[in-house]
PDB file of N, CA and C in Angstrom:
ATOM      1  N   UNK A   1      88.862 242.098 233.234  1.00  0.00           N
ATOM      2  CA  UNK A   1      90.111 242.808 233.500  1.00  0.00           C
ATOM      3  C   UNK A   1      89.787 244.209 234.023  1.00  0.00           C
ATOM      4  N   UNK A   2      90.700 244.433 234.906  1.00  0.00           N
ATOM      5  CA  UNK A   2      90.460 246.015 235.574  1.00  0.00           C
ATOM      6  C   UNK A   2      90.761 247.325 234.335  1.00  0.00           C
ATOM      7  N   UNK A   3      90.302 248.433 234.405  1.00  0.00           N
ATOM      8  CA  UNK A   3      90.948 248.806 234.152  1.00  0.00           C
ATOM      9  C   UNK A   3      92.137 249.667 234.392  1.00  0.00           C
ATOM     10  N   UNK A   4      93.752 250.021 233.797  1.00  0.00           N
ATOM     11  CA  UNK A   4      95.025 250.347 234.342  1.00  0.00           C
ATOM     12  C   UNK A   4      94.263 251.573 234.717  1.00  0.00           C
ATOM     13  N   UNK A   5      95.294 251.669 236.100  1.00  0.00           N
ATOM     14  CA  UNK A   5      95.454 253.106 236.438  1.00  0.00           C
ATOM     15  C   UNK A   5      96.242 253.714 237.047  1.00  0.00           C
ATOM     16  N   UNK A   6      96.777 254.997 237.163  1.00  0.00           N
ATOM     17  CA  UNK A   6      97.872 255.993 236.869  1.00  0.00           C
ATOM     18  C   UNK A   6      98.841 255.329 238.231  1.00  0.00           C
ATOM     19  N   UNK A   7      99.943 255.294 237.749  1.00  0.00           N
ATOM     20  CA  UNK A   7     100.721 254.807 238.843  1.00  0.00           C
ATOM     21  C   UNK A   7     101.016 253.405 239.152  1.00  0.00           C
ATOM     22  N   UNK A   8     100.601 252.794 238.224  1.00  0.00           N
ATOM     23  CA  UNK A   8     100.697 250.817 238.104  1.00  0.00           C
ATOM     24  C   UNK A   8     101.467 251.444 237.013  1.00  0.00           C
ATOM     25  N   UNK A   9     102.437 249.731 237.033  1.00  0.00           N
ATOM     26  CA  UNK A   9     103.409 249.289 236.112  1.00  0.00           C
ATOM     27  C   UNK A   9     103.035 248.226 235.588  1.00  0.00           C
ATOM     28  N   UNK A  10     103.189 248.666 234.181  1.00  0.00           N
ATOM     29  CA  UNK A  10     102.486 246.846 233.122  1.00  0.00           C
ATOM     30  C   UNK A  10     103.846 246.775 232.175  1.00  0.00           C
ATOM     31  N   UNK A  11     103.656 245.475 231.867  1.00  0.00           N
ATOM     32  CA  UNK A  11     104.680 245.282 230.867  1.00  0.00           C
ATOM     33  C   UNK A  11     104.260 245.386 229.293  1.00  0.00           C
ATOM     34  N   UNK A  12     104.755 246.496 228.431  1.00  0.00           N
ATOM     35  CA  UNK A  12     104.297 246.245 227.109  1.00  0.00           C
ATOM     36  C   UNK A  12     104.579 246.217 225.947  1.00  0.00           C
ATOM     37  N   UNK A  13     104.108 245.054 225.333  1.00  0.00           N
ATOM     38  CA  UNK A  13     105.048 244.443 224.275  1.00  0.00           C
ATOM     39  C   UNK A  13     105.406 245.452 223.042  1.00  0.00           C
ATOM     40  N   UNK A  14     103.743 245.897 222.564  1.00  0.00           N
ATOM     41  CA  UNK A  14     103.525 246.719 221.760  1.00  0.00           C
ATOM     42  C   UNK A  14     102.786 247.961 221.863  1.00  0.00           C
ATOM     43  N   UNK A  15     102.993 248.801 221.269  1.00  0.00           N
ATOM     44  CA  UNK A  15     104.246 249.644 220.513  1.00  0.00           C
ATOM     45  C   UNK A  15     105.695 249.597 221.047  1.00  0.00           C
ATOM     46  N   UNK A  16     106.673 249.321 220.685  1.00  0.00           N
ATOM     47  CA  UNK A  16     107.858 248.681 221.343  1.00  0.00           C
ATOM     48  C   UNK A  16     108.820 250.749 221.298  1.00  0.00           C
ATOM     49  N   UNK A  17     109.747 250.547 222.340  1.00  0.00           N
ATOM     50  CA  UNK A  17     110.508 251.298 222.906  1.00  0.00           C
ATOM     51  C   UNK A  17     111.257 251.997 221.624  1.00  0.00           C
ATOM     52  N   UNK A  18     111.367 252.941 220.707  1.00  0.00           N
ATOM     53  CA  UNK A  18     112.532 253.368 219.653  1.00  0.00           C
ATOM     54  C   UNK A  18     112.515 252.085 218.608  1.00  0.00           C
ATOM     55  N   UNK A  19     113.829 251.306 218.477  1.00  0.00           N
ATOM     56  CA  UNK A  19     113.866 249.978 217.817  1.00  0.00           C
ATOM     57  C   UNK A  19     114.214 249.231 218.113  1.00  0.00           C
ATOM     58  N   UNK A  20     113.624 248.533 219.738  1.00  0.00           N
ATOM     59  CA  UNK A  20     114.280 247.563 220.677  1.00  0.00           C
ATOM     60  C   UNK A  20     113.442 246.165 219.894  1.00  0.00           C
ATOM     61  N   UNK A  21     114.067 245.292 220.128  1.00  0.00           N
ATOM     62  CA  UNK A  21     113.167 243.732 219.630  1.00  0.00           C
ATOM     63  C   UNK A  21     112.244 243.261 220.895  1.00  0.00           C
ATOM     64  N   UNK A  22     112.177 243.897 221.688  1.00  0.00           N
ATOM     65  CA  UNK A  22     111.690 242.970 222.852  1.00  0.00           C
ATOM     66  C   UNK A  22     110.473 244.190 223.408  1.00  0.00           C
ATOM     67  N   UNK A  23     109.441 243.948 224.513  1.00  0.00           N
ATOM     68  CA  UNK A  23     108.565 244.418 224.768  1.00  0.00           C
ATOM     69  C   UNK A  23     109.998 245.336 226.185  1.00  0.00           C
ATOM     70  N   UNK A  24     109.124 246.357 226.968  1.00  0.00           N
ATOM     71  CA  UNK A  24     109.626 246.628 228.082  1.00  0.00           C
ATOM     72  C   UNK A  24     108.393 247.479 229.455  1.00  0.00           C
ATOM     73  N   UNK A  25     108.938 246.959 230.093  1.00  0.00           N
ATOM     74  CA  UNK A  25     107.753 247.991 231.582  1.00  0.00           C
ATOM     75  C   UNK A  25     107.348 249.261 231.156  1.00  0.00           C
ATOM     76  N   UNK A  26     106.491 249.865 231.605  1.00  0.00           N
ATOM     77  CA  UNK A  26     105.974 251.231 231.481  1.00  0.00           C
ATOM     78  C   UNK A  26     105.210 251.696 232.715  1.00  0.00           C
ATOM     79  N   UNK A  27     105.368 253.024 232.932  1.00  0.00           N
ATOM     80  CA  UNK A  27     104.162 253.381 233.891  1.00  0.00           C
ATOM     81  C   UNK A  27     102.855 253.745 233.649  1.00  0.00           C
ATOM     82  N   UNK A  28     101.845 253.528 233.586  1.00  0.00           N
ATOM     83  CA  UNK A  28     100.637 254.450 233.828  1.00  0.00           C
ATOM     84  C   UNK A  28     100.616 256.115 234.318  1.00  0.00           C
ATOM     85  N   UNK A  29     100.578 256.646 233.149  1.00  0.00           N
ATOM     86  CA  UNK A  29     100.876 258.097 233.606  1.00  0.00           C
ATOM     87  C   UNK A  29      99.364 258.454 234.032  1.00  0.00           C
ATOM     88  N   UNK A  30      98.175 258.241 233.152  1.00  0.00           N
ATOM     89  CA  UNK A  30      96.840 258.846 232.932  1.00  0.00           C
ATOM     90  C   UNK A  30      96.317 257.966 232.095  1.00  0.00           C
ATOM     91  N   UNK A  31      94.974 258.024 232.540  1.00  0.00           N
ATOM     92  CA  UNK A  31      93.826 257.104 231.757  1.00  0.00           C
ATOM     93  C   UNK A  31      92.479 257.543 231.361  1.00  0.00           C
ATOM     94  N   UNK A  32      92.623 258.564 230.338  1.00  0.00           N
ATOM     95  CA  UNK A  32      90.876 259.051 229.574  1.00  0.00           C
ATOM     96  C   UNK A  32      90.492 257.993 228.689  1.00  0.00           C
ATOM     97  N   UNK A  33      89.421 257.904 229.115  1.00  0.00           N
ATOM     98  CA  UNK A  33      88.227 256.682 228.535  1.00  0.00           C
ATOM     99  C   UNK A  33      89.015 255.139 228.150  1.00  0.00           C
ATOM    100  N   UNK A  34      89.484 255.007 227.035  1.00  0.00           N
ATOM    101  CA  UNK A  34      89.698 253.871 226.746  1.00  0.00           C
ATOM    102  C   UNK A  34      91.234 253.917 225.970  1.00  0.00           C
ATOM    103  N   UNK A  35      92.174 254.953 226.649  1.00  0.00           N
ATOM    104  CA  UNK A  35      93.596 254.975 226.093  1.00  0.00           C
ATOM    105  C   UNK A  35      94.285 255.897 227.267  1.00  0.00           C
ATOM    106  N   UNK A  36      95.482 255.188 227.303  1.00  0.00           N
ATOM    107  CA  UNK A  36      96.308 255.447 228.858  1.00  0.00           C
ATOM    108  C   UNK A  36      97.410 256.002 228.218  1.00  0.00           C
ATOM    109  N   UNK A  37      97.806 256.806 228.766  1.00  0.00           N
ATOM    110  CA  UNK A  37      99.349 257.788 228.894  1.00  0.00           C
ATOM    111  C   UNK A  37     100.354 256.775 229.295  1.00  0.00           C
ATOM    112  N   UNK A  38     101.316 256.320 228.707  1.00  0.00           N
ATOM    113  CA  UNK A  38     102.237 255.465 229.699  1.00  0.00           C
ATOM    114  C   UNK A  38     103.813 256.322 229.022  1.00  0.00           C
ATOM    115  N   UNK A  39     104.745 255.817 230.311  1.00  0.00           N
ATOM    116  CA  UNK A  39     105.965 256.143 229.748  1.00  0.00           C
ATOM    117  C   UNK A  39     107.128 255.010 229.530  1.00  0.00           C
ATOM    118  N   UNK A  40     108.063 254.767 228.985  1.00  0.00           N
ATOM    119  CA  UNK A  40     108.514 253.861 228.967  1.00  0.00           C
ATOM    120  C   UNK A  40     109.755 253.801 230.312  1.00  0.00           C
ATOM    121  N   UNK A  41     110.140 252.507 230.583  1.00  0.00           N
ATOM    122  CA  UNK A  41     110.868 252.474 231.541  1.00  0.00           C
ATOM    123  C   UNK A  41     112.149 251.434 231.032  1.00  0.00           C
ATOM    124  N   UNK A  42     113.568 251.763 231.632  1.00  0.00           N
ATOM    125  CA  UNK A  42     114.473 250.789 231.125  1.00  0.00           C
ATOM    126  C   UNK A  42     115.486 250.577 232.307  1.00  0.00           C
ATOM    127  N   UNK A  43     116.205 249.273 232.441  1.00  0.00           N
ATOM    128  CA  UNK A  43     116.766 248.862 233.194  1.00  0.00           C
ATOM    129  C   UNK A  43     118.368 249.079 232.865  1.00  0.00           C
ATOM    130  N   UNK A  44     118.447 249.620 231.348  1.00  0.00           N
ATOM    131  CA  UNK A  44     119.924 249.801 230.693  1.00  0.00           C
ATOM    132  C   UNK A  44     120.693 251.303 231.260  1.00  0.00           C
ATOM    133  N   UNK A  45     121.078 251.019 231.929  1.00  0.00           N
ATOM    134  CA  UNK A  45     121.796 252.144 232.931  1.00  0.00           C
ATOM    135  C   UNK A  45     122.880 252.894 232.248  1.00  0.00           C
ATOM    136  N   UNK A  46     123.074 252.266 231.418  1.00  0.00           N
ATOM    137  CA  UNK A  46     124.350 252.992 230.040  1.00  0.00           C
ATOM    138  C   UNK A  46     123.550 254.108 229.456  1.00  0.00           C
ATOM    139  N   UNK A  47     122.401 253.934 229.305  1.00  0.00           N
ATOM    140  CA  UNK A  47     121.618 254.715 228.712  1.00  0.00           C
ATOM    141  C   UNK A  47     120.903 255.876 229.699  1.00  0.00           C
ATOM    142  N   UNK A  48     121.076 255.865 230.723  1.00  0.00           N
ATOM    143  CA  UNK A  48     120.433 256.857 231.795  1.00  0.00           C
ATOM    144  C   UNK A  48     120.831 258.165 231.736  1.00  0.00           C
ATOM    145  N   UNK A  49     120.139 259.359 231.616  1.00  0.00           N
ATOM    146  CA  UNK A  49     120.760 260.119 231.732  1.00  0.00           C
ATOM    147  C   UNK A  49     120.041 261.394 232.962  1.00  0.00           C
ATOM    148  N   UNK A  50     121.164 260.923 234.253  1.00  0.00           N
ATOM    149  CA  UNK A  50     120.995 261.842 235.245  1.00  0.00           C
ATOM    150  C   UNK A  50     120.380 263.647 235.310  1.00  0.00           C
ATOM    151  N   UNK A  51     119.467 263.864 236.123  1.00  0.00           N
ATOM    152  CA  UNK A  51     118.432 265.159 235.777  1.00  0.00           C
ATOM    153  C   UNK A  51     117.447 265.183 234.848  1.00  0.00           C
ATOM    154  N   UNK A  52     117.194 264.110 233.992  1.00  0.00           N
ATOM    155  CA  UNK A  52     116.222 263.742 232.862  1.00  0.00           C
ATOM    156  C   UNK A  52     115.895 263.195 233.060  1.00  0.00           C
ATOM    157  N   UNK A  53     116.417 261.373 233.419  1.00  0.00           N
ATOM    158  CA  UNK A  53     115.506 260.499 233.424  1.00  0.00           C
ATOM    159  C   UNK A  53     115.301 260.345 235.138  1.00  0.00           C
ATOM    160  N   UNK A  54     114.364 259.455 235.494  1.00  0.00           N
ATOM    161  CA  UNK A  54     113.896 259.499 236.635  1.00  0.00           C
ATOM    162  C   UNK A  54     114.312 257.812 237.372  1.00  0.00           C
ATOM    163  N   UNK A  55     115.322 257.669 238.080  1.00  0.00           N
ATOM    164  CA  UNK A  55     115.946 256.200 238.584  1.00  0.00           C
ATOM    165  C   UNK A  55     114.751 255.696 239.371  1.00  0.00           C
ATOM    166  N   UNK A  56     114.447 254.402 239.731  1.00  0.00           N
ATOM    167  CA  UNK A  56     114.252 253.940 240.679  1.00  0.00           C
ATOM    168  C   UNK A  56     115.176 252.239 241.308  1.00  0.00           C
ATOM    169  N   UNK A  57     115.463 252.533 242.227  1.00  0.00           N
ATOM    170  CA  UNK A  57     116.917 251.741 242.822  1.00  0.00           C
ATOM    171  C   UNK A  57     116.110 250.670 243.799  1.00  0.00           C
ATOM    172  N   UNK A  58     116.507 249.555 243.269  1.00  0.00           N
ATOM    173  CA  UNK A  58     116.269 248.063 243.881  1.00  0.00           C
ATOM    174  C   UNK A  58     116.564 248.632 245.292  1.00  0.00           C
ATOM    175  N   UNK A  59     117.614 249.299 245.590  1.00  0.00           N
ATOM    176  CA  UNK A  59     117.410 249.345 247.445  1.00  0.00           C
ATOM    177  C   UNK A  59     116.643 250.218 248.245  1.00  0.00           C
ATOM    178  N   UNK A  60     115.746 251.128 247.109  1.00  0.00           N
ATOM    179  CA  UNK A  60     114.480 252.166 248.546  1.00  0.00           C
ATOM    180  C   UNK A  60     113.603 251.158 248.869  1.00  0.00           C
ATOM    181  N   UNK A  61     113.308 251.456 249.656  1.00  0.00           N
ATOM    182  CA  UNK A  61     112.557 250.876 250.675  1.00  0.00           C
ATOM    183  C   UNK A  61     110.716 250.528 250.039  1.00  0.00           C
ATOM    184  N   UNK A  62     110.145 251.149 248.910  1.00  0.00           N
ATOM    185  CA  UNK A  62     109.174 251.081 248.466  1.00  0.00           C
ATOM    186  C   UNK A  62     109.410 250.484 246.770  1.00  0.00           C
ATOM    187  N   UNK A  63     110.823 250.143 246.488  1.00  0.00           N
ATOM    188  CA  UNK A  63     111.157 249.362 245.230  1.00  0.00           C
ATOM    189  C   UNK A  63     110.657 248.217 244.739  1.00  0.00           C
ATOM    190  N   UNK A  64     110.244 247.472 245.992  1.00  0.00           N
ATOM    191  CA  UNK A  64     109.628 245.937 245.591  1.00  0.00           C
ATOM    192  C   UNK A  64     108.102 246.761 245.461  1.00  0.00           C
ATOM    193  N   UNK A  65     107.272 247.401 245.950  1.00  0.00           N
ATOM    194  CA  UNK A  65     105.896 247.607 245.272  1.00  0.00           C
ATOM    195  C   UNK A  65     105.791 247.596 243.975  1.00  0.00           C
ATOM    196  N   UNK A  66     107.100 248.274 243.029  1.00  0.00           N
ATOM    197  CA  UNK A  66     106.918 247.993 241.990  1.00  0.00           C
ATOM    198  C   UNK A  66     106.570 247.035 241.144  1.00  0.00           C
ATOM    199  N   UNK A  67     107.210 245.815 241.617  1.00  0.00           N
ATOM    200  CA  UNK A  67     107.524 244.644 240.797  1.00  0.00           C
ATOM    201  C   UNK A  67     108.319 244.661 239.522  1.00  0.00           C
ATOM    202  N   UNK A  68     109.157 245.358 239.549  1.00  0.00           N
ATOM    203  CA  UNK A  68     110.049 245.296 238.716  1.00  0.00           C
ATOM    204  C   UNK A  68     111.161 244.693 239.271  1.00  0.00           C
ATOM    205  N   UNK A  69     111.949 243.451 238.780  1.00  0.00           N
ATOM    206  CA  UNK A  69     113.391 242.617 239.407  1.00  0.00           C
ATOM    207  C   UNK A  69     114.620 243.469 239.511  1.00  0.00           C
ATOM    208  N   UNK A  70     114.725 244.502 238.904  1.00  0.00           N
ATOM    209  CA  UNK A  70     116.062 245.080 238.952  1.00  0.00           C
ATOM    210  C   UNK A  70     116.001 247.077 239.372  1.00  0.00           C
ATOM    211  N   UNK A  71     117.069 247.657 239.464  1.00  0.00           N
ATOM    212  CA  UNK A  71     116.782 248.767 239.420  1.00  0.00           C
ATOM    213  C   UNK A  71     116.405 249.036 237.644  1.00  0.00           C
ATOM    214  N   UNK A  72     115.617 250.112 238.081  1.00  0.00           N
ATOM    215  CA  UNK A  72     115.213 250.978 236.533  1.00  0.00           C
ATOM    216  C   UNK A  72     115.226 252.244 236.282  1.00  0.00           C
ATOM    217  N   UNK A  73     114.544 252.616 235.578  1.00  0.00           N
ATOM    218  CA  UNK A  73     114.221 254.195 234.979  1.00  0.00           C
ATOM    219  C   UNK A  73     113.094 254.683 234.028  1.00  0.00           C
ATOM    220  N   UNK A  74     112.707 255.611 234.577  1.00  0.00           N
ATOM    221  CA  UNK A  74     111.954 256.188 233.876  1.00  0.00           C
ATOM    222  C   UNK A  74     112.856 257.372 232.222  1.00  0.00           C
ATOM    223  N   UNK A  75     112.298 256.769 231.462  1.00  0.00           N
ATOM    224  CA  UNK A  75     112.889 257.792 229.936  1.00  0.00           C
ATOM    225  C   UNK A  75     112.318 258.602 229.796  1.00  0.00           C
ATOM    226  N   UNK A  76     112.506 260.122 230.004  1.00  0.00           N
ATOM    227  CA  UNK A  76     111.931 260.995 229.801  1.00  0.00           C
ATOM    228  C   UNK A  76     111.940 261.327 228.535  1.00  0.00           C
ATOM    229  N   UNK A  77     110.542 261.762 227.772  1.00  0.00           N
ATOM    230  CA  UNK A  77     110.040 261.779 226.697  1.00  0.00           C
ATOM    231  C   UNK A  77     110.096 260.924 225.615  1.00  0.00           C
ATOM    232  N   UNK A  78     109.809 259.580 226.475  1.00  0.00           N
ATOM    233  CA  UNK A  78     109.130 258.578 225.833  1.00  0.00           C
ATOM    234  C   UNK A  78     107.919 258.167 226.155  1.00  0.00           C
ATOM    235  N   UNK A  79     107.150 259.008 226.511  1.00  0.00           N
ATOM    236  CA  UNK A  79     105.370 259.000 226.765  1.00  0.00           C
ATOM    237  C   UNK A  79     104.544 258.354 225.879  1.00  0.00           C
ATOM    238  N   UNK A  80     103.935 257.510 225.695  1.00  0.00           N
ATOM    239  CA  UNK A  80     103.130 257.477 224.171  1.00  0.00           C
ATOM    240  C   UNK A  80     101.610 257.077 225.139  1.00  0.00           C
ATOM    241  N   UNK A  81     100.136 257.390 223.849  1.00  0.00           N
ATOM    242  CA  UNK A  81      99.447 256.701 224.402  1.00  0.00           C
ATOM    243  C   UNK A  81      99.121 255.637 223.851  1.00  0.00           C
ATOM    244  N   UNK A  82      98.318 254.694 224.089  1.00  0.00           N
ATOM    245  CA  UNK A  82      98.007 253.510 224.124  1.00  0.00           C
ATOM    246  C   UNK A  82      96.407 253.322 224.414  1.00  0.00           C
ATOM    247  N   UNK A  83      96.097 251.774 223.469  1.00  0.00           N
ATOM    248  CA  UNK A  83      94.741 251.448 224.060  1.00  0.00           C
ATOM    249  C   UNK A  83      94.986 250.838 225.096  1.00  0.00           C
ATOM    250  N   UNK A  84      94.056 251.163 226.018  1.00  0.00           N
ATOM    251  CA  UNK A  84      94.064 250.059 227.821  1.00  0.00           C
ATOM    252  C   UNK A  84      94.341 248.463 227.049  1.00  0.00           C
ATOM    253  N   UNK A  85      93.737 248.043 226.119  1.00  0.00           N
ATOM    254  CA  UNK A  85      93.733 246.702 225.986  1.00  0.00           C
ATOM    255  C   UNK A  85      95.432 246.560 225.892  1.00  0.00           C
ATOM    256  N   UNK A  86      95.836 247.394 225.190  1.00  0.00           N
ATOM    257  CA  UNK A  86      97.323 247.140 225.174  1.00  0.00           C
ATOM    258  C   UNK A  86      97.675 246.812 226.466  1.00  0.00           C
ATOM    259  N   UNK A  87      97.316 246.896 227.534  1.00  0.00           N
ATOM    260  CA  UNK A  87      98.044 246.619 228.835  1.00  0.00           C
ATOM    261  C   UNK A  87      97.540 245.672 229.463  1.00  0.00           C
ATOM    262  N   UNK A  88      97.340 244.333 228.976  1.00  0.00           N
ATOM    263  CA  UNK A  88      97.252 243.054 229.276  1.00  0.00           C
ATOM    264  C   UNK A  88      97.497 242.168 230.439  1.00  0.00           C
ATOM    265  N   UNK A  89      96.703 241.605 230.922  1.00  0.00           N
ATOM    266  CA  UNK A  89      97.174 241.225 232.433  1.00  0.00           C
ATOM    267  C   UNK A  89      97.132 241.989 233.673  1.00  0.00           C
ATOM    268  N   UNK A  90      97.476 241.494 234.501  1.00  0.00           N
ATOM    269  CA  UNK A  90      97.563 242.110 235.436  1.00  0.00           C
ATOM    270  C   UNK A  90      98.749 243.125 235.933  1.00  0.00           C
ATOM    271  N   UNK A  91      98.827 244.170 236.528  1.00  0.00           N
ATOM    272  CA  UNK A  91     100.264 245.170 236.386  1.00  0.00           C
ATOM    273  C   UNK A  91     101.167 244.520 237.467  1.00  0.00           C
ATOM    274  N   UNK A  92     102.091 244.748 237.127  1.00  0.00           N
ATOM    275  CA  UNK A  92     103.365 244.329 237.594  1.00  0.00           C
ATOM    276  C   UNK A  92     103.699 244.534 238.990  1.00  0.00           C
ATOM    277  N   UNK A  93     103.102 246.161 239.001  1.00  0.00           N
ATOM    278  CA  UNK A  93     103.412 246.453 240.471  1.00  0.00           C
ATOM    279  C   UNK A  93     102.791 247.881 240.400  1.00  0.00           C
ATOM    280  N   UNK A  94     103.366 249.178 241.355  1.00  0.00           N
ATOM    281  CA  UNK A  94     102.939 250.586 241.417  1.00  0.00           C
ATOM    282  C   UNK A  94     103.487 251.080 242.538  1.00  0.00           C
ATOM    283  N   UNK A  95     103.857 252.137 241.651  1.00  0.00           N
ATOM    284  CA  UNK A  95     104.437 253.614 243.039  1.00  0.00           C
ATOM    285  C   UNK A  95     104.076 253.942 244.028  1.00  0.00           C
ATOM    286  N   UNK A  96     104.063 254.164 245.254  1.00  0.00           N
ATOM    287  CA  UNK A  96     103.543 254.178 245.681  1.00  0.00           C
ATOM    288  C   UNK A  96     104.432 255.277 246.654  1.00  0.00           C
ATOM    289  N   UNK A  97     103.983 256.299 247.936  1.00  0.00           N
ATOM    290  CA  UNK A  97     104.451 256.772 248.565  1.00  0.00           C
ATOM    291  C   UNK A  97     105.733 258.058 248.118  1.00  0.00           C
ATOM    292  N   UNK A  98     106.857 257.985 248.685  1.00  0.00           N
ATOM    293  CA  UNK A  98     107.928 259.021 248.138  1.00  0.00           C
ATOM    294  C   UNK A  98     108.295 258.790 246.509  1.00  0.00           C
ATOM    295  N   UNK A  99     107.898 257.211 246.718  1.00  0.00           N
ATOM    296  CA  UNK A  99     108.477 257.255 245.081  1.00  0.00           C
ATOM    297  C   UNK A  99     107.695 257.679 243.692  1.00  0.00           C
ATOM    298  N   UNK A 100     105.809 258.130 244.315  1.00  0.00           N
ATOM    299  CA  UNK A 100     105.220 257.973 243.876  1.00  0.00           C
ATOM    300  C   UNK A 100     105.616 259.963 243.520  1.00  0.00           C
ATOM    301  N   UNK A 101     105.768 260.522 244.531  1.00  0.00           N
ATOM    302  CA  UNK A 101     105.849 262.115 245.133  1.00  0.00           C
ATOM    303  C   UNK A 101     106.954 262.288 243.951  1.00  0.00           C
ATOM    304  N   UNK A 102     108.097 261.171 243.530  1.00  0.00           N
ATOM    305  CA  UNK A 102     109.084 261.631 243.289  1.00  0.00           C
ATOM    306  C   UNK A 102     108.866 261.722 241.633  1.00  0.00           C
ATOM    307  N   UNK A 103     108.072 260.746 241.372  1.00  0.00           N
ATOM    308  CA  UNK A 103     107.230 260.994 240.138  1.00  0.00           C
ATOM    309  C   UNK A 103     106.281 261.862 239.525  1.00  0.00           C
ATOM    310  N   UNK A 104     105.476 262.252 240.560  1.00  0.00           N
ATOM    311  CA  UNK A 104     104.860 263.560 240.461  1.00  0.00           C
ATOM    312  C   UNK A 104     105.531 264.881 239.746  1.00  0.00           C
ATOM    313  N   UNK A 105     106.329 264.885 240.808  1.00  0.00           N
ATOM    314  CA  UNK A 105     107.165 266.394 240.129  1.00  0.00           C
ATOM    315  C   UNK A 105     107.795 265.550 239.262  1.00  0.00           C
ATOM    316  N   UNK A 106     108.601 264.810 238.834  1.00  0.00           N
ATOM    317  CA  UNK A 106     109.276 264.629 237.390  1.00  0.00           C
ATOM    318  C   UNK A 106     108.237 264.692 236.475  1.00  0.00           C
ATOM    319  N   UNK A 107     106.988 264.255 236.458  1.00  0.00           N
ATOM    320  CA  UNK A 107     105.940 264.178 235.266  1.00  0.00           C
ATOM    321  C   UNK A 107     105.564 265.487 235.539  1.00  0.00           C
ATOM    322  N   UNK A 108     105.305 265.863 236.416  1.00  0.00           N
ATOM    323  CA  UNK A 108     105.143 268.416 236.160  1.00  0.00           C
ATOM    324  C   UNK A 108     103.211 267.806 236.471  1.00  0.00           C
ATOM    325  N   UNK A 109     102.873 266.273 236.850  1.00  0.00           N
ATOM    326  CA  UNK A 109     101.421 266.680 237.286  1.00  0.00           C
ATOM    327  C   UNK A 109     101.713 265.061 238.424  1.00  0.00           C
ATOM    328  N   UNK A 110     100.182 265.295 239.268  1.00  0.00           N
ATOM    329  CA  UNK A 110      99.572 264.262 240.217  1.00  0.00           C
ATOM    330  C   UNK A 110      99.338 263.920 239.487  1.00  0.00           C
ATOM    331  N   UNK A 111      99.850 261.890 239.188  1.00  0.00           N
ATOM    332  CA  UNK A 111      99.308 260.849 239.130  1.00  0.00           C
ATOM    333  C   UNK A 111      97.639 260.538 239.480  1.00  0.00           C
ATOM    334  N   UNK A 112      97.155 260.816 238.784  1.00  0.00           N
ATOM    335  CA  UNK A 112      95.505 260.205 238.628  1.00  0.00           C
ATOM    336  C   UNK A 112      94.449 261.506 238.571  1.00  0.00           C
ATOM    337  N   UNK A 113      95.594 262.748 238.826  1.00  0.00           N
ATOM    338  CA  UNK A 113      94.811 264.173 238.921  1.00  0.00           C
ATOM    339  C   UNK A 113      94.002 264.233 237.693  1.00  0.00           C
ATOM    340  N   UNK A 114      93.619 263.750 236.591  1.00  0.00           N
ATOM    341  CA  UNK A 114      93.040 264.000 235.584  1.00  0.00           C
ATOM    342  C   UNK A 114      91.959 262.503 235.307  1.00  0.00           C
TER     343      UNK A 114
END
C-alpha cells in the first residue's frame, strides 16, 4: 500500500465523525512519519456552515477528481490525526488545481508543504 498523501481523499471508518454510526470521507491534510492530519468531510448540507466550512459542488469542473458521488464539505475544526494504516485502500480521489488553491487558504497552509 502507498503511502496517503496530502490532498487525497480516503474514506474513514475509524475514529468516526462526533457521534455519527457510520464511517465518512476525509482529506489528507499532512503526513509526518507514520500518522496523517486528516479533516473530516460531510455531504449533510443542513449542517454547513457558510465562511467556515469549505463546499465542494458536484458541478466545478475538477469535482469528479475527487471521487466523492455527491457535493460535500469540508468541517472546519474537525482535523484529527490518525495512523496511515487507518486509511485503508486505495483513496477515493484528490484536489487538485483551483480546488486544491481553494483549500490551501482555508487550511492557512500548502498541502504537502510540510
Amino acid at each position: 500500500m502507498d503511502s496517503p498523501r496530502p490532498g487525497e481523499i480516503y474514506f474513514l471508518e475509524r475514529p468516526r465523525l462526533r457521534r455519527a454510526t457510520h464511517g465518512h470521507p476525509c482529506l489528507v491534510l499532512r503526513v509526518e512519519g507514520g500518522v496523517a492530519t486528516v479533516n473530516f468531510m460531510s455531504s449533510e448540507f443542513a449542517l454547513f456552515r457558510p465562511g467556515t466550512d469549505l463546499a465542494f459542488y458536484a458541478d466545478w469542473p475538477e469535482f469528479k477528481a475527487t471521487g466523492l458521488d455527491k457535493s460535500s464539505f469540508l468541517i472546519a475544526g474537525e482535523a484529527v490525526s490518525v495512523p496511515v494504516t487507518a486509511l485503508k485502500g486505495r483513496a477515493l480521489g484528490r484536489v487538485a488545481g483551483k480546488l486544491k488553491a481553494l483549500v490551501d487558504d482555508w487550511w492557512g497552509e500548502v498541502l504537502g508543504a510540510h
